[in-house]
PDB file of N, CA and C in Angstrom:
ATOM      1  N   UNK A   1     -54.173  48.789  35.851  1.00  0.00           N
ATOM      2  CA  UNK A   1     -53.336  47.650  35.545  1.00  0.00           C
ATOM      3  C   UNK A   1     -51.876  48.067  35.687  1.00  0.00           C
ATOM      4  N   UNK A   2     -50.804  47.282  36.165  1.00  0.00           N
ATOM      5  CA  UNK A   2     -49.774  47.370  36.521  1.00  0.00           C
ATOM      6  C   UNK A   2     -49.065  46.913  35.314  1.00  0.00           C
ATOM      7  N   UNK A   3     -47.880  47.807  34.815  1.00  0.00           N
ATOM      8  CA  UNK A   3     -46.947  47.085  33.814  1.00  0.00           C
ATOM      9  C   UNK A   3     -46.310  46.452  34.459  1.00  0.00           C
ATOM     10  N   UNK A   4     -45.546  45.117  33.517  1.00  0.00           N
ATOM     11  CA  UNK A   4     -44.296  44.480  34.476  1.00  0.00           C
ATOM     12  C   UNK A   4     -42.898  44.880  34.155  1.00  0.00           C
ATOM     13  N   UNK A   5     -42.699  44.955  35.344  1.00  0.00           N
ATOM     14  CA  UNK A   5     -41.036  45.347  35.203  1.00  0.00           C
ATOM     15  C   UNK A   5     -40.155  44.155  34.986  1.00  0.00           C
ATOM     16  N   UNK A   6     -38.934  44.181  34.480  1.00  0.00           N
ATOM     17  CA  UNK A   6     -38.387  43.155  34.126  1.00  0.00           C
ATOM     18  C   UNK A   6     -36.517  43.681  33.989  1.00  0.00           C
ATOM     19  N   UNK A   7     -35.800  42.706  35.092  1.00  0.00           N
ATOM     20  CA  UNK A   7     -34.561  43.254  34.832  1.00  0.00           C
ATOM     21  C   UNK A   7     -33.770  42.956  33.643  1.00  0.00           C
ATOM     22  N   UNK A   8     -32.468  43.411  33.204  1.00  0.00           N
ATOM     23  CA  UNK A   8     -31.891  43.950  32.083  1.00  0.00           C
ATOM     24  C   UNK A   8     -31.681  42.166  31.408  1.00  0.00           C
ATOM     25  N   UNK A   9     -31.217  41.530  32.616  1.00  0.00           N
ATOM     26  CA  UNK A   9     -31.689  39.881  32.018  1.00  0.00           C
ATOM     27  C   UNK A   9     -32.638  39.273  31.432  1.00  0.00           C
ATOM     28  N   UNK A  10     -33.373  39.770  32.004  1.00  0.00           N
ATOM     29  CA  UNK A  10     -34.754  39.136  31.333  1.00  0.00           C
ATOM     30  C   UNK A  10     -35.242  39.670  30.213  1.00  0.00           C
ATOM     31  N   UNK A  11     -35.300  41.197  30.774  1.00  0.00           N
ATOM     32  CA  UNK A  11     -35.804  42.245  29.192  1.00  0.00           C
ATOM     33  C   UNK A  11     -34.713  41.366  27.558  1.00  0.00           C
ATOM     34  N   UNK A  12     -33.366  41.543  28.277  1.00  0.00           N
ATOM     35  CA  UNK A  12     -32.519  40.788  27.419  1.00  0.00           C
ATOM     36  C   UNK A  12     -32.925  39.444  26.340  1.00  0.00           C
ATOM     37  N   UNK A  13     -33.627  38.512  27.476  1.00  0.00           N
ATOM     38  CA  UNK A  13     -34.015  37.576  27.242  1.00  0.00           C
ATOM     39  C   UNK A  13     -35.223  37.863  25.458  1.00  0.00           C
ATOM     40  N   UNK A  14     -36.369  38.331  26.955  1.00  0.00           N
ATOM     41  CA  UNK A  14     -37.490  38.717  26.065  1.00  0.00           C
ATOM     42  C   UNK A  14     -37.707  39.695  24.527  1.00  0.00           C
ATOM     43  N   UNK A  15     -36.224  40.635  24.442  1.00  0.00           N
ATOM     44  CA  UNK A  15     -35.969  41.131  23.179  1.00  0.00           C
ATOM     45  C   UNK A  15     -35.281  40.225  22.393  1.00  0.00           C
ATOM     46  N   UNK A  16     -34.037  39.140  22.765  1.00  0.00           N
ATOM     47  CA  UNK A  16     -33.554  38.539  21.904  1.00  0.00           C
ATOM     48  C   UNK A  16     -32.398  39.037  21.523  1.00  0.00           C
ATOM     49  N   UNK A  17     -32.103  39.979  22.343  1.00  0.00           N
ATOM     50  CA  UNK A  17     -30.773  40.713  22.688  1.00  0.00           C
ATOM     51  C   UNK A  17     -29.831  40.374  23.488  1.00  0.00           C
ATOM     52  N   UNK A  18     -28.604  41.251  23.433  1.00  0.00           N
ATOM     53  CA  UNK A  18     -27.670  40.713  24.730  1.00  0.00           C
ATOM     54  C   UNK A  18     -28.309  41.893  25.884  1.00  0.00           C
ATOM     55  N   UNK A  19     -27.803  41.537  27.686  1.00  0.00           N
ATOM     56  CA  UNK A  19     -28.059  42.832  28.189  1.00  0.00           C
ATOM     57  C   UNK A  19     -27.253  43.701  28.137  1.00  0.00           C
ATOM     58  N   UNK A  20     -25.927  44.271  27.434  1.00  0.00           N
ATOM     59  CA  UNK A  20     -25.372  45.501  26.941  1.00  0.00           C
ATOM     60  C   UNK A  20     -26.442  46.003  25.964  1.00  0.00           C
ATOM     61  N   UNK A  21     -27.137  45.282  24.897  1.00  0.00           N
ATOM     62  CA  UNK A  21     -27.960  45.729  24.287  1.00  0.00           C
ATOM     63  C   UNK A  21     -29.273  46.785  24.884  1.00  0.00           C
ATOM     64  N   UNK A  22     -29.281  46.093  26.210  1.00  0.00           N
ATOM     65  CA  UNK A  22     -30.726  46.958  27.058  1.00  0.00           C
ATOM     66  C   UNK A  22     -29.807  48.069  27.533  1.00  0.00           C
ATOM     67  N   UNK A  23     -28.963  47.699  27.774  1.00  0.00           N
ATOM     68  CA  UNK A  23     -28.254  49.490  28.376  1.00  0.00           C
ATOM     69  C   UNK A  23     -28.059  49.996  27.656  1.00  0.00           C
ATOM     70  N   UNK A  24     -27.931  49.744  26.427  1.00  0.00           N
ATOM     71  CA  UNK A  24     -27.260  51.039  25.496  1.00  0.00           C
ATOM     72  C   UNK A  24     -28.744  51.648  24.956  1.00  0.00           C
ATOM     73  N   UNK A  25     -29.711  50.935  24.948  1.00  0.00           N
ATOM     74  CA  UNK A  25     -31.463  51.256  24.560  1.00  0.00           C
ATOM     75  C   UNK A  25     -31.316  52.362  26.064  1.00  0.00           C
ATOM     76  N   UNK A  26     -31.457  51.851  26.957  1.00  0.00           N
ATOM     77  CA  UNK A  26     -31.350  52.487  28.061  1.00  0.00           C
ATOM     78  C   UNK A  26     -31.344  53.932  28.026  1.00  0.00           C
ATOM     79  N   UNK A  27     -29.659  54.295  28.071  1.00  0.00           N
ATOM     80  CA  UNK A  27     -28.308  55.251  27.705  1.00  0.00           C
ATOM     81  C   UNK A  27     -29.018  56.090  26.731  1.00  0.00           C
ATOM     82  N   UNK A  28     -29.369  55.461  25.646  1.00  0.00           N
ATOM     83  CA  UNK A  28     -29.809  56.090  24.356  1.00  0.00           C
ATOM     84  C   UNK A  28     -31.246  57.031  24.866  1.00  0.00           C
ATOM     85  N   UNK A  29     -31.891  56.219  25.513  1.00  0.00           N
ATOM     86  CA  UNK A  29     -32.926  57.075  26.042  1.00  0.00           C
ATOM     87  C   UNK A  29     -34.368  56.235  25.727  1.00  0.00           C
ATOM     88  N   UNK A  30     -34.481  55.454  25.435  1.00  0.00           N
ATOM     89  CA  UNK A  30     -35.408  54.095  24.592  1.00  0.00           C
ATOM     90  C   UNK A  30     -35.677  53.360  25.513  1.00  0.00           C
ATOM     91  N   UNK A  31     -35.645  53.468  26.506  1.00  0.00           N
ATOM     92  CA  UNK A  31     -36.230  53.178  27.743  1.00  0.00           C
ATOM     93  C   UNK A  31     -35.797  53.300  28.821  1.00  0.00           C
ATOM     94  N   UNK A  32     -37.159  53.553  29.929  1.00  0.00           N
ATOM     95  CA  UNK A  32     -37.024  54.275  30.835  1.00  0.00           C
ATOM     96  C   UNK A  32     -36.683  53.447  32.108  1.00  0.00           C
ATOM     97  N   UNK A  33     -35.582  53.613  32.639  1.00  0.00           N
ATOM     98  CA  UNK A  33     -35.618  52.786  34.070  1.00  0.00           C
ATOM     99  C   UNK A  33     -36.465  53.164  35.441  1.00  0.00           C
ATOM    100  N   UNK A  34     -36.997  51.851  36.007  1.00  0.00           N
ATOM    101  CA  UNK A  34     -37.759  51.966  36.410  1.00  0.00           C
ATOM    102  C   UNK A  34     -37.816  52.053  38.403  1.00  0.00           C
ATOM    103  N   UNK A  35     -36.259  52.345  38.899  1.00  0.00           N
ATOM    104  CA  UNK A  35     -36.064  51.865  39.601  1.00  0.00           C
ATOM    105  C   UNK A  35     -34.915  49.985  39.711  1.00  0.00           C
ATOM    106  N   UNK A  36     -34.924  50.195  41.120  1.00  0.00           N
ATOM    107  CA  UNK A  36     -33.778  48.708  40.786  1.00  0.00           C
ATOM    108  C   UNK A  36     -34.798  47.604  42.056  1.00  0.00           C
ATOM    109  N   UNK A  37     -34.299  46.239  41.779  1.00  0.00           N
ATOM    110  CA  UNK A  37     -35.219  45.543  42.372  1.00  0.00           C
ATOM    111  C   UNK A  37     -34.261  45.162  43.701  1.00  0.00           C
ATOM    112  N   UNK A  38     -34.540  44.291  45.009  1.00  0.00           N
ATOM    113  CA  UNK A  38     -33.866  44.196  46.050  1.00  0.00           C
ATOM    114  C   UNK A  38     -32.335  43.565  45.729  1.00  0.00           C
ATOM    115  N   UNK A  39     -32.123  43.352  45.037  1.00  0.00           N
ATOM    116  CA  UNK A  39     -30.545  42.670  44.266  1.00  0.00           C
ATOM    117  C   UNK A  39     -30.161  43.913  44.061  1.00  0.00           C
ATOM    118  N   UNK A  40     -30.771  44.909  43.474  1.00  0.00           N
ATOM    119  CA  UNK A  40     -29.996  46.164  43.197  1.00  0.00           C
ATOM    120  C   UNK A  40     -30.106  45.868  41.402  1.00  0.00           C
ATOM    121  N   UNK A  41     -30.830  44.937  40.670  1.00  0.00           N
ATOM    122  CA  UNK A  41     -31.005  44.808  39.423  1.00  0.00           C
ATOM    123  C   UNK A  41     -31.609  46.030  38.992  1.00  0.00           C
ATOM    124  N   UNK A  42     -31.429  47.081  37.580  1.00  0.00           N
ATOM    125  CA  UNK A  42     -32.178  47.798  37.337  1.00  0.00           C
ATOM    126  C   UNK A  42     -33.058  47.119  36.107  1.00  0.00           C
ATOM    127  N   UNK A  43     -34.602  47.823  36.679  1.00  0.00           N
ATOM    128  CA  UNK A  43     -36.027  47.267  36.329  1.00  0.00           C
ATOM    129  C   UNK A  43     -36.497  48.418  35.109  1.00  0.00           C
ATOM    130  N   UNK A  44     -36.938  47.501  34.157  1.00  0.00           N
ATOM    131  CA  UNK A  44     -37.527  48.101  32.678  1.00  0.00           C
ATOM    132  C   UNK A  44     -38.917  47.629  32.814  1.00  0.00           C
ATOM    133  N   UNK A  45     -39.849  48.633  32.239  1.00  0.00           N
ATOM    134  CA  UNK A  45     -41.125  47.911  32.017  1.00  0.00           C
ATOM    135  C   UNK A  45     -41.329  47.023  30.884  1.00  0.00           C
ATOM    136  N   UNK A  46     -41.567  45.927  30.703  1.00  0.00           N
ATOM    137  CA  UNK A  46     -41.827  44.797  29.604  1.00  0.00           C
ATOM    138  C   UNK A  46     -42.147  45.719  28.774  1.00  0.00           C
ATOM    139  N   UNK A  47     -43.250  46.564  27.930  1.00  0.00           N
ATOM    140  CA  UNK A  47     -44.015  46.950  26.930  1.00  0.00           C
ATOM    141  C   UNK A  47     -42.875  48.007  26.409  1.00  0.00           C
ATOM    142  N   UNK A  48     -42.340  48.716  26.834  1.00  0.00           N
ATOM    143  CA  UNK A  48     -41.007  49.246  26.419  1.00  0.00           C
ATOM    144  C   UNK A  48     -40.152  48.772  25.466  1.00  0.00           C
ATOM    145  N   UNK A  49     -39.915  47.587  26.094  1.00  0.00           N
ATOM    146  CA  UNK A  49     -38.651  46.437  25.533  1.00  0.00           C
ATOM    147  C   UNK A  49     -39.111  45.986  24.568  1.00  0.00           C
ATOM    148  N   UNK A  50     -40.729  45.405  24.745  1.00  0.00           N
ATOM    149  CA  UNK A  50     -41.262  44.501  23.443  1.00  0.00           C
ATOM    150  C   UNK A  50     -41.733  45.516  22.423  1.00  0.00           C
ATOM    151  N   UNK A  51     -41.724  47.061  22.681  1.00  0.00           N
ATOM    152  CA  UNK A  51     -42.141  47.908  21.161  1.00  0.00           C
ATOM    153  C   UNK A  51     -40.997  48.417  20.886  1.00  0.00           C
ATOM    154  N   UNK A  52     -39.393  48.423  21.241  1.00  0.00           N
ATOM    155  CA  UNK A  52     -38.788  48.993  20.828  1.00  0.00           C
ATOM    156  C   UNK A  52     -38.055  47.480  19.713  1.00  0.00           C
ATOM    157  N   UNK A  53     -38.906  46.144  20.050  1.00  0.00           N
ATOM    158  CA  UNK A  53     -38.444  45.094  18.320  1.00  0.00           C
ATOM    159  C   UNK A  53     -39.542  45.091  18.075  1.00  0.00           C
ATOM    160  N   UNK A  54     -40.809  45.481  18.178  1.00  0.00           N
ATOM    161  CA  UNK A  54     -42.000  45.300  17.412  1.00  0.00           C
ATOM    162  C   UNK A  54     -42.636  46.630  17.813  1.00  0.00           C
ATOM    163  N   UNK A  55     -42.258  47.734  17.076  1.00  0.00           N
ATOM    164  CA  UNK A  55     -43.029  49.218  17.547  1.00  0.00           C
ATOM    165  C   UNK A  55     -44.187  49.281  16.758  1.00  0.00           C
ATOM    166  N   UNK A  56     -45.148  49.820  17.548  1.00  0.00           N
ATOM    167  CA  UNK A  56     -46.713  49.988  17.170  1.00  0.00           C
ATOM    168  C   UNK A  56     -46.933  50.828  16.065  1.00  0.00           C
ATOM    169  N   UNK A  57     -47.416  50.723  14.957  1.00  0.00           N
ATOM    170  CA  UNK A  57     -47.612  51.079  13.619  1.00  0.00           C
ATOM    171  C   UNK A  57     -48.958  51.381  13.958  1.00  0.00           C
ATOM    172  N   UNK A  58     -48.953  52.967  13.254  1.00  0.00           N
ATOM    173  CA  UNK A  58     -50.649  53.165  13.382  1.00  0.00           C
ATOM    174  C   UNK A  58     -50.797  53.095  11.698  1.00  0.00           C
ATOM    175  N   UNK A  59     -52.434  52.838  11.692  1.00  0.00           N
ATOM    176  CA  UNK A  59     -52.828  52.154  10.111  1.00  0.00           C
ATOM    177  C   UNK A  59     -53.103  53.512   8.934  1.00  0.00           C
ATOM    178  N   UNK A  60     -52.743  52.987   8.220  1.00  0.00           N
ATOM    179  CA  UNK A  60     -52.316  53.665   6.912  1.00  0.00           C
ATOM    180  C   UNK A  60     -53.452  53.877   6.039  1.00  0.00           C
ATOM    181  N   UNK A  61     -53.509  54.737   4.903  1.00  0.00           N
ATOM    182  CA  UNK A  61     -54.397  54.687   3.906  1.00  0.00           C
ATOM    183  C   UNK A  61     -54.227  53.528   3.361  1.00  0.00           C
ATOM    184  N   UNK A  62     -53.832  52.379   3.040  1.00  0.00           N
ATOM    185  CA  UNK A  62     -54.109  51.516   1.943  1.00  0.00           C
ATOM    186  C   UNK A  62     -54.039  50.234   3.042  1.00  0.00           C
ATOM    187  N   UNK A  63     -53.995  50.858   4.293  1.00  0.00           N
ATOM    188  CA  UNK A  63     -54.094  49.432   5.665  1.00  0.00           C
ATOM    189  C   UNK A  63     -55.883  48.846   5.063  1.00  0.00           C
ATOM    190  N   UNK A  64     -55.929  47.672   4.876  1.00  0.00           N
ATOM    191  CA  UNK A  64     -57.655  47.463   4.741  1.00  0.00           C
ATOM    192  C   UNK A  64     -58.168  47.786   5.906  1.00  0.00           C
ATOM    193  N   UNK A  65     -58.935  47.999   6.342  1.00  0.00           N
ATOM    194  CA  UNK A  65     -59.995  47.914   7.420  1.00  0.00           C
ATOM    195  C   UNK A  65     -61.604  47.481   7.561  1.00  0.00           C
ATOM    196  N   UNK A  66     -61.983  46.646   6.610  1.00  0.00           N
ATOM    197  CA  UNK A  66     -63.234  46.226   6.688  1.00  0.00           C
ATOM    198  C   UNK A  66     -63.047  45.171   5.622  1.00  0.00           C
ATOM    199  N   UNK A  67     -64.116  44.016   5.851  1.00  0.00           N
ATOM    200  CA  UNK A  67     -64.225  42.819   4.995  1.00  0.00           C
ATOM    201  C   UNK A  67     -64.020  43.051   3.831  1.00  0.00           C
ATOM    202  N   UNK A  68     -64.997  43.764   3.498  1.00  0.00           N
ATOM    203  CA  UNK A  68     -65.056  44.249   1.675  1.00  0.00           C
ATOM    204  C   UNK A  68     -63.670  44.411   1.193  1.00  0.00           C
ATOM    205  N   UNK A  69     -62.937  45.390   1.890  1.00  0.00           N
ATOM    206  CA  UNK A  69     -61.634  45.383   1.508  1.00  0.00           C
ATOM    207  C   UNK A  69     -60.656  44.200   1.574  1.00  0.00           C
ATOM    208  N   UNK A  70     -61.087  43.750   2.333  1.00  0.00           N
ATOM    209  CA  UNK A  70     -60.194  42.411   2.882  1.00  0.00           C
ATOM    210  C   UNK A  70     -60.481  41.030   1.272  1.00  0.00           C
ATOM    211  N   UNK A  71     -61.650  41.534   1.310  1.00  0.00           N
ATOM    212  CA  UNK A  71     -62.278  40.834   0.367  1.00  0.00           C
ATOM    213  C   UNK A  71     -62.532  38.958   0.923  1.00  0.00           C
ATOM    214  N   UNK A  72     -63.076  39.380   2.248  1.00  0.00           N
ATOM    215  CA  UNK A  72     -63.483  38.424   3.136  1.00  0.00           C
ATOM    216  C   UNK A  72     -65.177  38.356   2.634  1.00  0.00           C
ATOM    217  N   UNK A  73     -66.052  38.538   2.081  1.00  0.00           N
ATOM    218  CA  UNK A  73     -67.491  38.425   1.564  1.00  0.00           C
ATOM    219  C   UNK A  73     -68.033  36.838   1.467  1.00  0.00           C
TER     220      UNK A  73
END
């Protein structure tokens, strides 16, 4: 499966940011450029952009993980 790339506009868009905001993520090192598209736009992969405002949390001791706990019965 192919990630999508997405220029600093759009990534912009899709974080809810300005695009100085994607360059300085960029710069900072928080994501990786991916190349530039025939405009000469430089290209971010989407999943980048969308975990650096919603980063993946792995589950915890007191995360429930089964009905019982959930207290779904």
């Amino acid at each position: 499966m192919t990630t999508p790339l997405v220029d600093t506009n759009a990534a912009a868009l899709a974080a809810g940011v300005t695009p100085s905001t994607i360059r300085t993520w960029a710069h900072r090192g928080h994501l990786t450029p991916q190349g530039k598209d025939p405009q000469g736009r430089t290209l971010y992969p989407l999943h980048q952009v969308l975990n650096r405002i919603h980063p993946p949390h792995p589950p915890t001791n007191d995360t429930p993980t089964t009905n019982r706990q959930l207290d779904m019965s």
